[in-house]
Protein backbone atom coordinates (compact mmCIF):
# COMPACT_ATOMS: atom_id res chain seq x y z
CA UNK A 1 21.73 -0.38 2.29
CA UNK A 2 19.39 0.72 4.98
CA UNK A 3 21.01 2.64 8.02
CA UNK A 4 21.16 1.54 11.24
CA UNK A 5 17.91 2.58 13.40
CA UNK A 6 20.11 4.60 15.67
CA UNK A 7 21.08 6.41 12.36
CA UNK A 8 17.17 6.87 11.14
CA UNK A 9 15.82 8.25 14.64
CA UNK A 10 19.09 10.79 15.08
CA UNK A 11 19.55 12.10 11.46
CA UNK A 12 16.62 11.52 9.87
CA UNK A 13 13.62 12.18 12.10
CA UNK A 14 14.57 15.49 12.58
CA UNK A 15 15.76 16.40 9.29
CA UNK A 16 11.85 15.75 8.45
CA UNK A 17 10.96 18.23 11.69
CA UNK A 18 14.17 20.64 9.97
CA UNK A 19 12.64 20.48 6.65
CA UNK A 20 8.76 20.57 7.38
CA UNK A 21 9.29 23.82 9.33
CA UNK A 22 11.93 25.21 6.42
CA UNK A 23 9.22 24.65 3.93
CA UNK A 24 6.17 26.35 5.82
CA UNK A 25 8.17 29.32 6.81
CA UNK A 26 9.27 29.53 3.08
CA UNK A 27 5.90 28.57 1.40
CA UNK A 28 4.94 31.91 0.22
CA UNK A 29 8.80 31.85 -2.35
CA UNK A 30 7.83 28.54 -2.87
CA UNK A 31 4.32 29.02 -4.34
CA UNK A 32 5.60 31.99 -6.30
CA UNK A 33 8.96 29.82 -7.80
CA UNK A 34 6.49 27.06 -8.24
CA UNK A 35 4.31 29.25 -10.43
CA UNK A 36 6.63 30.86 -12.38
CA UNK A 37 8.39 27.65 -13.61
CA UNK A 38 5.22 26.13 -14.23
CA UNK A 39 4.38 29.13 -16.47
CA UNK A 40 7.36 29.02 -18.27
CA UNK A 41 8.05 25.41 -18.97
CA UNK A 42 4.10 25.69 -20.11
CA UNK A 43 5.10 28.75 -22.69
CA UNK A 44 7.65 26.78 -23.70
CA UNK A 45 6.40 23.25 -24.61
CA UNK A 46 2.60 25.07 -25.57
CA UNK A 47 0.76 22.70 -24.00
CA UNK A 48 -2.01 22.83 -21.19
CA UNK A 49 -1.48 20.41 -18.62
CA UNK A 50 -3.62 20.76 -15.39
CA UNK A 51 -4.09 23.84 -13.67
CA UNK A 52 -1.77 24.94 -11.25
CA UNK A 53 -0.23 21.06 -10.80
CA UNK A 54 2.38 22.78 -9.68
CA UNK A 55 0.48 24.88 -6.65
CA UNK A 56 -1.04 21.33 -6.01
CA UNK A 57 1.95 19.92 -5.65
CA UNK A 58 3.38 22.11 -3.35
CA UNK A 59 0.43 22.07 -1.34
CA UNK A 60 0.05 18.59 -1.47
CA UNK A 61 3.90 18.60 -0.13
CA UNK A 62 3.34 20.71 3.03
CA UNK A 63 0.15 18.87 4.29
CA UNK A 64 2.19 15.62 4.16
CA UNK A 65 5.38 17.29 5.68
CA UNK A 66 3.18 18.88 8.70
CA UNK A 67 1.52 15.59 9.14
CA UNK A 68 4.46 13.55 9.28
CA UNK A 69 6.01 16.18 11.84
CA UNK A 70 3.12 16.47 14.06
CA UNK A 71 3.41 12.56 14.15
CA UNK A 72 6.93 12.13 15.01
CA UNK A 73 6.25 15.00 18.13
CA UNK A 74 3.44 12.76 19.02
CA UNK A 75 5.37 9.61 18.75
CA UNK A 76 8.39 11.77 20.95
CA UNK A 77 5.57 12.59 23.72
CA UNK A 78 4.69 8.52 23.47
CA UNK A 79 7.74 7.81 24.12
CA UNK A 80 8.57 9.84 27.05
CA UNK A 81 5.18 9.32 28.56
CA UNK A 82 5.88 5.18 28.37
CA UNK A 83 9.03 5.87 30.70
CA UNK A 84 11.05 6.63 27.69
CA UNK A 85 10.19 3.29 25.72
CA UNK A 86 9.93 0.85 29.02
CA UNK A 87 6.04 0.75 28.25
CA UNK A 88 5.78 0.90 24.50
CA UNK A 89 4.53 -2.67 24.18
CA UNK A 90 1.73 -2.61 25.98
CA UNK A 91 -1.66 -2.63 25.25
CA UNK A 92 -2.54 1.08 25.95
CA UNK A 93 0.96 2.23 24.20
CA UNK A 94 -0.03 -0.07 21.24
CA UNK A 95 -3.67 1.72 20.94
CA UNK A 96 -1.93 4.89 20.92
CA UNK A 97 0.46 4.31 18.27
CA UNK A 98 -2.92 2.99 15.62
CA UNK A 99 -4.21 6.01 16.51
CA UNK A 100 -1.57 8.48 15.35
CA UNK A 101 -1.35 5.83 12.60
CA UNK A 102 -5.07 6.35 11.76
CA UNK A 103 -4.43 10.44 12.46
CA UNK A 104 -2.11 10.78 10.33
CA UNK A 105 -3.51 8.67 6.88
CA UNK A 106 -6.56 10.67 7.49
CA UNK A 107 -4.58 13.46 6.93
CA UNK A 108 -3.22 12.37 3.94
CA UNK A 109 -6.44 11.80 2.37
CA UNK A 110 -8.04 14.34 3.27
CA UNK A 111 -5.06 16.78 1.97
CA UNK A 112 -5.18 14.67 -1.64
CA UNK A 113 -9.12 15.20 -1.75
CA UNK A 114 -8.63 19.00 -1.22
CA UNK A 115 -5.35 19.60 -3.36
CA UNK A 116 -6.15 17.07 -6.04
CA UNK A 117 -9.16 16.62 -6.27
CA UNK A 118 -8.78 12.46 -5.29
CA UNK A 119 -12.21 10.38 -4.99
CA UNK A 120 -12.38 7.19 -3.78
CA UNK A 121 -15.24 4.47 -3.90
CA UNK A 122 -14.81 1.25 -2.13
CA UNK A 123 -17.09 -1.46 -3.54
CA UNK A 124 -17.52 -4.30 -1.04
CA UNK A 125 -21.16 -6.28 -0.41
CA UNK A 126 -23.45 -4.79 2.45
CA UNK A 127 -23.40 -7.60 4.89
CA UNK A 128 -26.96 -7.82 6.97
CA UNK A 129 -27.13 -6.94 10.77
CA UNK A 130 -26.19 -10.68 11.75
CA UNK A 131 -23.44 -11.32 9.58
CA UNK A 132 -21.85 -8.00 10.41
CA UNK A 133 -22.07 -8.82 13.98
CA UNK A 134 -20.16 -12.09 13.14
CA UNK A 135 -17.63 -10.56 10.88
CA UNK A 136 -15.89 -8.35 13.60
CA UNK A 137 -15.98 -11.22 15.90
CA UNK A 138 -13.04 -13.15 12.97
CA UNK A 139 -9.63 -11.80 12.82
CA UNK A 140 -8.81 -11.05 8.47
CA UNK A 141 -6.44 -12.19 6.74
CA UNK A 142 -5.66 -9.41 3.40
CA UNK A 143 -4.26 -10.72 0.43
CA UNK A 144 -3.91 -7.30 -1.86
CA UNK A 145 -2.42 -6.69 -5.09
CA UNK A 146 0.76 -4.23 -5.24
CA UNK A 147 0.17 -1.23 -6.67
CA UNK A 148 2.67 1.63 -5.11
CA UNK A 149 2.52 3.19 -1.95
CA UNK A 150 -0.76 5.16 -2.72
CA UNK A 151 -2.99 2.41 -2.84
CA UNK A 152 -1.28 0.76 0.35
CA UNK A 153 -1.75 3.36 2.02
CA UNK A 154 -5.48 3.53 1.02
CA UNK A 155 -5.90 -0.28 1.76
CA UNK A 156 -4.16 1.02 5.60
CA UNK A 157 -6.06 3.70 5.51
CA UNK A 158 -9.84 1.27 4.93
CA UNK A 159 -8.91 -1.09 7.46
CA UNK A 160 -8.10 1.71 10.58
CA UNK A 161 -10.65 3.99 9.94
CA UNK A 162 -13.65 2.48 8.24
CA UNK A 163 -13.32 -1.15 9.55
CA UNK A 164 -11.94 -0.23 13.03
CA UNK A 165 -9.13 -3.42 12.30
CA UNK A 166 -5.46 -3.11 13.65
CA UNK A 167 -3.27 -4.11 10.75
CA UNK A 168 -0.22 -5.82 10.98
CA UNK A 169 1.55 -5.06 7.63
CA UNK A 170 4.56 -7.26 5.56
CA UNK A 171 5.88 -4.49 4.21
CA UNK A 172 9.60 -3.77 2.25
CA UNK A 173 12.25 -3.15 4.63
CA UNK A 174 12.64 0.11 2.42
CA UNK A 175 9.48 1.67 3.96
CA UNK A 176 11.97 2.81 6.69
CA UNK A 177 13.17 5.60 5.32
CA UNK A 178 10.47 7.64 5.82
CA UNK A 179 10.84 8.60 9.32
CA UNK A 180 7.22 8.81 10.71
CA UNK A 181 6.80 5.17 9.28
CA UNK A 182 10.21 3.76 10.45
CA UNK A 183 9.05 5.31 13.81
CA UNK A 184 5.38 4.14 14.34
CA UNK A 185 5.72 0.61 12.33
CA UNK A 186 8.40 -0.33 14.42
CA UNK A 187 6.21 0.25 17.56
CA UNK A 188 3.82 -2.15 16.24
CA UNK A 189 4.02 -5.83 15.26
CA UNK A 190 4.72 -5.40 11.51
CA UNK A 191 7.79 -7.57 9.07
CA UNK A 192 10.07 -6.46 6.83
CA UNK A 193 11.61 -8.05 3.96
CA UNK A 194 15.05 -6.98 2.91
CA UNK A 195 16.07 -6.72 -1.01
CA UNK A 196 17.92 -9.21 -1.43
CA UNK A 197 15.88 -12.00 1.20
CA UNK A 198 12.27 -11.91 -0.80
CA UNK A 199 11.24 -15.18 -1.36
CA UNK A 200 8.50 -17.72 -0.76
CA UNK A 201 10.45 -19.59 2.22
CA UNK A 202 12.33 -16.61 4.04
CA UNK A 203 10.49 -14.52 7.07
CA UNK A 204 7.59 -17.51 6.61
CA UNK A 205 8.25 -17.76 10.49
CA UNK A 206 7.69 -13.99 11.51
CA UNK A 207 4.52 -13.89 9.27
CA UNK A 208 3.01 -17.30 10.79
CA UNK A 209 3.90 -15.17 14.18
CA UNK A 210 2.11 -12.19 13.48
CA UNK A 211 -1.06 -14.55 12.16
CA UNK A 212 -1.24 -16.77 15.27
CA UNK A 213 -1.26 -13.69 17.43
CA UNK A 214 -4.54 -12.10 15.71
CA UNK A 215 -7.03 -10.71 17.90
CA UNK A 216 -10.93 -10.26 16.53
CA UNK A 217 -9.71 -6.78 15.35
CA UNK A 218 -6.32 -7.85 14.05
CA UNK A 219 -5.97 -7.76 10.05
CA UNK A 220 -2.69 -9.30 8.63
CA UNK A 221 -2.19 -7.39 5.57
CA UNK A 222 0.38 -9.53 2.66
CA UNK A 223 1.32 -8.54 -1.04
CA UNK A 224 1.69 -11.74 -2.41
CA UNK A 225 3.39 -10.24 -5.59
CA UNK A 226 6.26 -8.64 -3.37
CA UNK A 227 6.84 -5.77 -5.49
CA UNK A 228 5.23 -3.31 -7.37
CA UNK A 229 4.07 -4.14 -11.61
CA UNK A 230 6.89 -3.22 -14.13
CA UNK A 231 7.28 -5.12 -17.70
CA UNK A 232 10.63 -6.26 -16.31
CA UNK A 233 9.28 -7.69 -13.14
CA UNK A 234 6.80 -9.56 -15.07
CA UNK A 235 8.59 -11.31 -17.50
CA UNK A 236 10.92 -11.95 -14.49
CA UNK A 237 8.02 -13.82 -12.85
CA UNK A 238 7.13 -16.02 -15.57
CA UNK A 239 10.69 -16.94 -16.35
CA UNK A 240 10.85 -18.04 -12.14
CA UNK A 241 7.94 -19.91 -12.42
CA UNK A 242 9.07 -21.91 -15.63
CA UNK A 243 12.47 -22.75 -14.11
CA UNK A 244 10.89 -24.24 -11.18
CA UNK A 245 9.46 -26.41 -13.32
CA UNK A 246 5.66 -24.59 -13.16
CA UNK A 247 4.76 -24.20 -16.40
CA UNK A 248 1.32 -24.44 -15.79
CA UNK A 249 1.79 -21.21 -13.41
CA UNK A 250 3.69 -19.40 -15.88
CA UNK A 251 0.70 -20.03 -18.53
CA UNK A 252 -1.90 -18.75 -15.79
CA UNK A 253 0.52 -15.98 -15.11
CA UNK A 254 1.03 -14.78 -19.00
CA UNK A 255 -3.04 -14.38 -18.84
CA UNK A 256 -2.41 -11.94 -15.89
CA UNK A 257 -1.28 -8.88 -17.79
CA UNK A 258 -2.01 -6.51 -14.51
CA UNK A 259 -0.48 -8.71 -11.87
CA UNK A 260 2.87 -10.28 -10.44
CA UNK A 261 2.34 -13.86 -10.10
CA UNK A 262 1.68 -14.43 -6.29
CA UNK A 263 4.47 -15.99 -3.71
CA UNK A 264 1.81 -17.94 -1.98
CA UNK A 265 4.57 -18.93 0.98
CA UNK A 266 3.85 -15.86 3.16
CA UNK A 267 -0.17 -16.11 2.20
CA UNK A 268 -1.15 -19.80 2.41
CA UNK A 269 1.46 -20.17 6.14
CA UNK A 270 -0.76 -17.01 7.22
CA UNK A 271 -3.78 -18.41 6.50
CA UNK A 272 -2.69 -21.94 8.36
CA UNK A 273 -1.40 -20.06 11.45
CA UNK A 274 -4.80 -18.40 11.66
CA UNK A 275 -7.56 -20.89 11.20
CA UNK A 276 -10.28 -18.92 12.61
CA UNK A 277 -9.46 -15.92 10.00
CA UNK A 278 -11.51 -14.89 6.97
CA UNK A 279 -9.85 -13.93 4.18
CA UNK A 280 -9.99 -10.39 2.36
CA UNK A 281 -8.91 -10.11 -0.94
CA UNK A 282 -8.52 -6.19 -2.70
CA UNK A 283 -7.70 -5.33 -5.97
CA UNK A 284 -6.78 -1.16 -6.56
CA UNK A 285 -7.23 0.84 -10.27
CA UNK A 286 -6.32 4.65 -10.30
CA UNK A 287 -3.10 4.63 -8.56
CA UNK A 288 -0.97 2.29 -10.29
CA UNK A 289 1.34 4.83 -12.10
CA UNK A 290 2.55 6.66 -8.85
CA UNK A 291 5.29 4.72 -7.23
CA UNK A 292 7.83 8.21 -7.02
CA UNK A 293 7.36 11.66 -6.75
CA UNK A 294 8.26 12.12 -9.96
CA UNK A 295 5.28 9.87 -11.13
CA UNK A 296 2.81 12.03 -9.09
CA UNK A 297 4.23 15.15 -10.74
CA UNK A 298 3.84 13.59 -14.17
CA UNK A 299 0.74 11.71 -14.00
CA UNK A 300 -2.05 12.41 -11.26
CA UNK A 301 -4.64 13.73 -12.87
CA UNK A 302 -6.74 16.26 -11.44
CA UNK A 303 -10.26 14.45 -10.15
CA UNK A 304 -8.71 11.07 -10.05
CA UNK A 305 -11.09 8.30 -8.54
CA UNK A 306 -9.48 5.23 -6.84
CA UNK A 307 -11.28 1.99 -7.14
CA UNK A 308 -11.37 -0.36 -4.75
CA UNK A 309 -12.78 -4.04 -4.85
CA UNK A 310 -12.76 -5.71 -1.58
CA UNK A 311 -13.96 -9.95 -1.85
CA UNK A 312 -14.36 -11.65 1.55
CA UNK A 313 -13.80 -15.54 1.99
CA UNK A 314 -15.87 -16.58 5.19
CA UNK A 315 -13.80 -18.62 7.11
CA UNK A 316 -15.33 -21.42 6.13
CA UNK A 317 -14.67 -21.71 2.69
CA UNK A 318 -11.24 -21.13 3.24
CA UNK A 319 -9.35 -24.40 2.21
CA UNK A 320 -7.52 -24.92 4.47
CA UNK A 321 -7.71 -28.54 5.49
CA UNK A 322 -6.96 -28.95 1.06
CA UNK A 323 -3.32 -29.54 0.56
CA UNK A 324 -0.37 -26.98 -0.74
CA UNK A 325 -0.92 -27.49 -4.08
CA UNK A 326 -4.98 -26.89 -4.38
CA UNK A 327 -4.62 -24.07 -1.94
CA UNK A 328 -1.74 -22.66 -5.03
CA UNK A 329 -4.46 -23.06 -7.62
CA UNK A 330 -7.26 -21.65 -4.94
CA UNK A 331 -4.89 -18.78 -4.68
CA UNK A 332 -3.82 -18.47 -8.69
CA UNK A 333 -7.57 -18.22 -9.54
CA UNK A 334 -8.05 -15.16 -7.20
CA UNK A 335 -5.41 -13.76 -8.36
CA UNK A 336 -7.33 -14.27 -12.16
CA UNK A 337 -10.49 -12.60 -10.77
CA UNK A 338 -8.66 -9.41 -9.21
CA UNK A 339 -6.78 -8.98 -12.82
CA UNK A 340 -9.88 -8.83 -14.65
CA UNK A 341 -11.53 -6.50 -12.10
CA UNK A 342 -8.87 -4.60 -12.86
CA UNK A 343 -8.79 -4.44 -16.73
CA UNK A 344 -12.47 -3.57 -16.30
CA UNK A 345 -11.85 -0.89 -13.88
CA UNK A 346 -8.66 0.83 -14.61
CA UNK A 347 -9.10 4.72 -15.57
CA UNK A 348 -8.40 5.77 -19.31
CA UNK A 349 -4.97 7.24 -19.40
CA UNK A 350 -5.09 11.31 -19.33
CA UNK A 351 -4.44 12.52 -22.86
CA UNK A 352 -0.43 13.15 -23.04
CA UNK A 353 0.56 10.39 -20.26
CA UNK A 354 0.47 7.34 -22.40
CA UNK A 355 3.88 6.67 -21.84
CA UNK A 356 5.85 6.85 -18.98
CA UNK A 357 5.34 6.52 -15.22
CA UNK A 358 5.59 2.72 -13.37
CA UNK A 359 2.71 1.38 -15.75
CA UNK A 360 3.68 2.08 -18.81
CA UNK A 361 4.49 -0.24 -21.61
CA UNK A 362 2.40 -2.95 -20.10
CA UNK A 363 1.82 -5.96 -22.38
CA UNK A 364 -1.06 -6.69 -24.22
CA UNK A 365 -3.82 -8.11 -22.42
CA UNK A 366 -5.73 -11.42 -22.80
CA UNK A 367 -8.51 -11.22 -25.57
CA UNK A 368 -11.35 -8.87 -23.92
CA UNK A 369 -9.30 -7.38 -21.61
CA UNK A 370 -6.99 -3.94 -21.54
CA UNK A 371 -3.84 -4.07 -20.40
């Protein structure tokens, strides 16, 4: 049960302020503890796992804690400059609030290049002079796979501050409970789903809302899966789609071993509010695993490199004017191509993390594929 927003902005906003300044003031016990148990529970199990994850960690910890205070100050100052929210809404507050959105993923990244090492290449086709021109003259539609909240963040992180786009984000109504996002995405026109309302037909209206309202820099950015991979989630999918009487889905699905089967509700009544939108589609390999802390203790690697595949659909080979069910297919065979991008593309697991983490125990793939 999420608590009230009156709840989030006086309890847990500054507990993040409380416990960011707690932890830099304490940082030198910290790295010391951090080392010790490290060296210990390494003596212990005789093994050699990365060097100083630990220190990384740690380090990784305070960048992100500093960050996300310096944001919710700036945010504060926002506020109080807009006569203490009367202005928030407009344009100039709105620019504001994508740039301490931008600020403070840059941070991020840049604090998982230096602590861990993290690379990431972003393969998308080198338009020429003309059709670049034309490109950020279209408002984008982008239809991404799920995979955790490092590789959303990443797909954010593209569209602010390499493509200059504003997204507008469908996110989990779950995202709230980090402060400096609860704060800044509900400044800006965003949805969230609730637990227990995903589903093809529900919040169809706020998405079409946020489409139609798409400026030339406006990006609407949709998980069609609606949740992140797990073997349960899956098998979950497939059964759906074979009581609704889709078999032929659930046999496209099955070949998917990567992916959720796509809810194309939110997708295909985005792309219809929007008709002068291209569509993006973005596929992710390297992150999949961390979905907790836990999973980025475990299982980042040191060095990691984050693919990225980015497709563009021009706006006019969108099919829009086909009806629902062709657009489904359209949608289903998309959702084939960013699966095997992905077999192709996903990193080799590090020696000793074969099991556990979000991805493990995935199925076995389609013939010439790894799952």
């Amino acid at each position: 049960m999420l608590p009230p927003r009156l709840v989030r902005r006086i309890v847990l906003a500054p507990l993040v302020i409380v416990v960011a300044v707690a932890v830099i003031v304490l940082s030198p016990l910290l790295a010391v503890a951090t080392l010790v148990v490290g060296l210990i529970g390494r003596a212990r199990r005789r093994t050699h796992p990365p060097a100083l994850r630990g220190l990384r960690v740690l380090a990784f910890a305070i960048i992100w804690l500093a960050a996300e205070a310096s944001a919710l100050f700036m945010c504060l100052g926002l506020w109080v400059a807009s006569g203490f929210g009367g202005r928030l809404h407009t344009e100039p507050y709105q620019s504001r609030h994508y740039a301490v959105m931008r600020w403070f993923l840059d941070q991020i990244f840049a604090g998982a290049a230096r602590t861990f090492g993290l690379r990431v290449e972003v393969d998308e086709p080198e338009p020429d002079a003309g059709e670049r021109a034309a490109r950020l003259a279209r408002p984008v539609i982008v239809l991404s796979r799920h995979a955790g909240p490092g590789d959303s963040f990443l797909l954010v992180h593209q569209l602010l501050s390499v493509y200059g786009r504003r997204p507008r984000i469908v996110m989990k109504a779950t995202m709230q409970l980090d402060p400096g996002v609860d704060v800044v995405t509900n400044r800006l026109p965003n949805v969230f789903i609730k637990p227990r309302q995903v589903g093809e037909k529900l919040f169809t209206e706020q998405i079409e809302r946020l489409a139609s309202g798409l400026d030339q820099a406006g990006a609407l950015v949709i998980f069609p899966e609606g949740g992140n991979w797990t073997p349960g989630r899956w098998q979950r999918g497939i059964r759906r789609l074979e009581r609704a009487g889709r078999r032929d889905l659930a046999a496209r699905a099955r070949q998917m071993p990567n992916l959720l089967p796509p809810r194309p509700g939110g997708a295909l009544a985005a792309i219809a509010a929007c008709p002068e939108a291209d569509v993006i589609f973005v596929a992710h390999a390297g992150l999949d695993r961390l979905v907790s802390v836990g999973d980025v203790w475990r299982s980042l690697p040191i060095g990691a490199i984050v693919r990225a595949k980015w497709w563009r659909v021009p706006v006019g080979e969108v099919p829009r004017s086909a009806d629902h069910e062709a657009q489904v297919q359209w949608l289903y065979e998309w959702w084939k191509r960013i699966d095997a991008w992905i077999s192709q593309n996903r990193p080799e697991e590090p020696e000793g993390l074969q099991t556990g983490g979000s991805g493990a125990d995935r199925p076995s793939a389609a013939p010439g594929t790894r799952g």
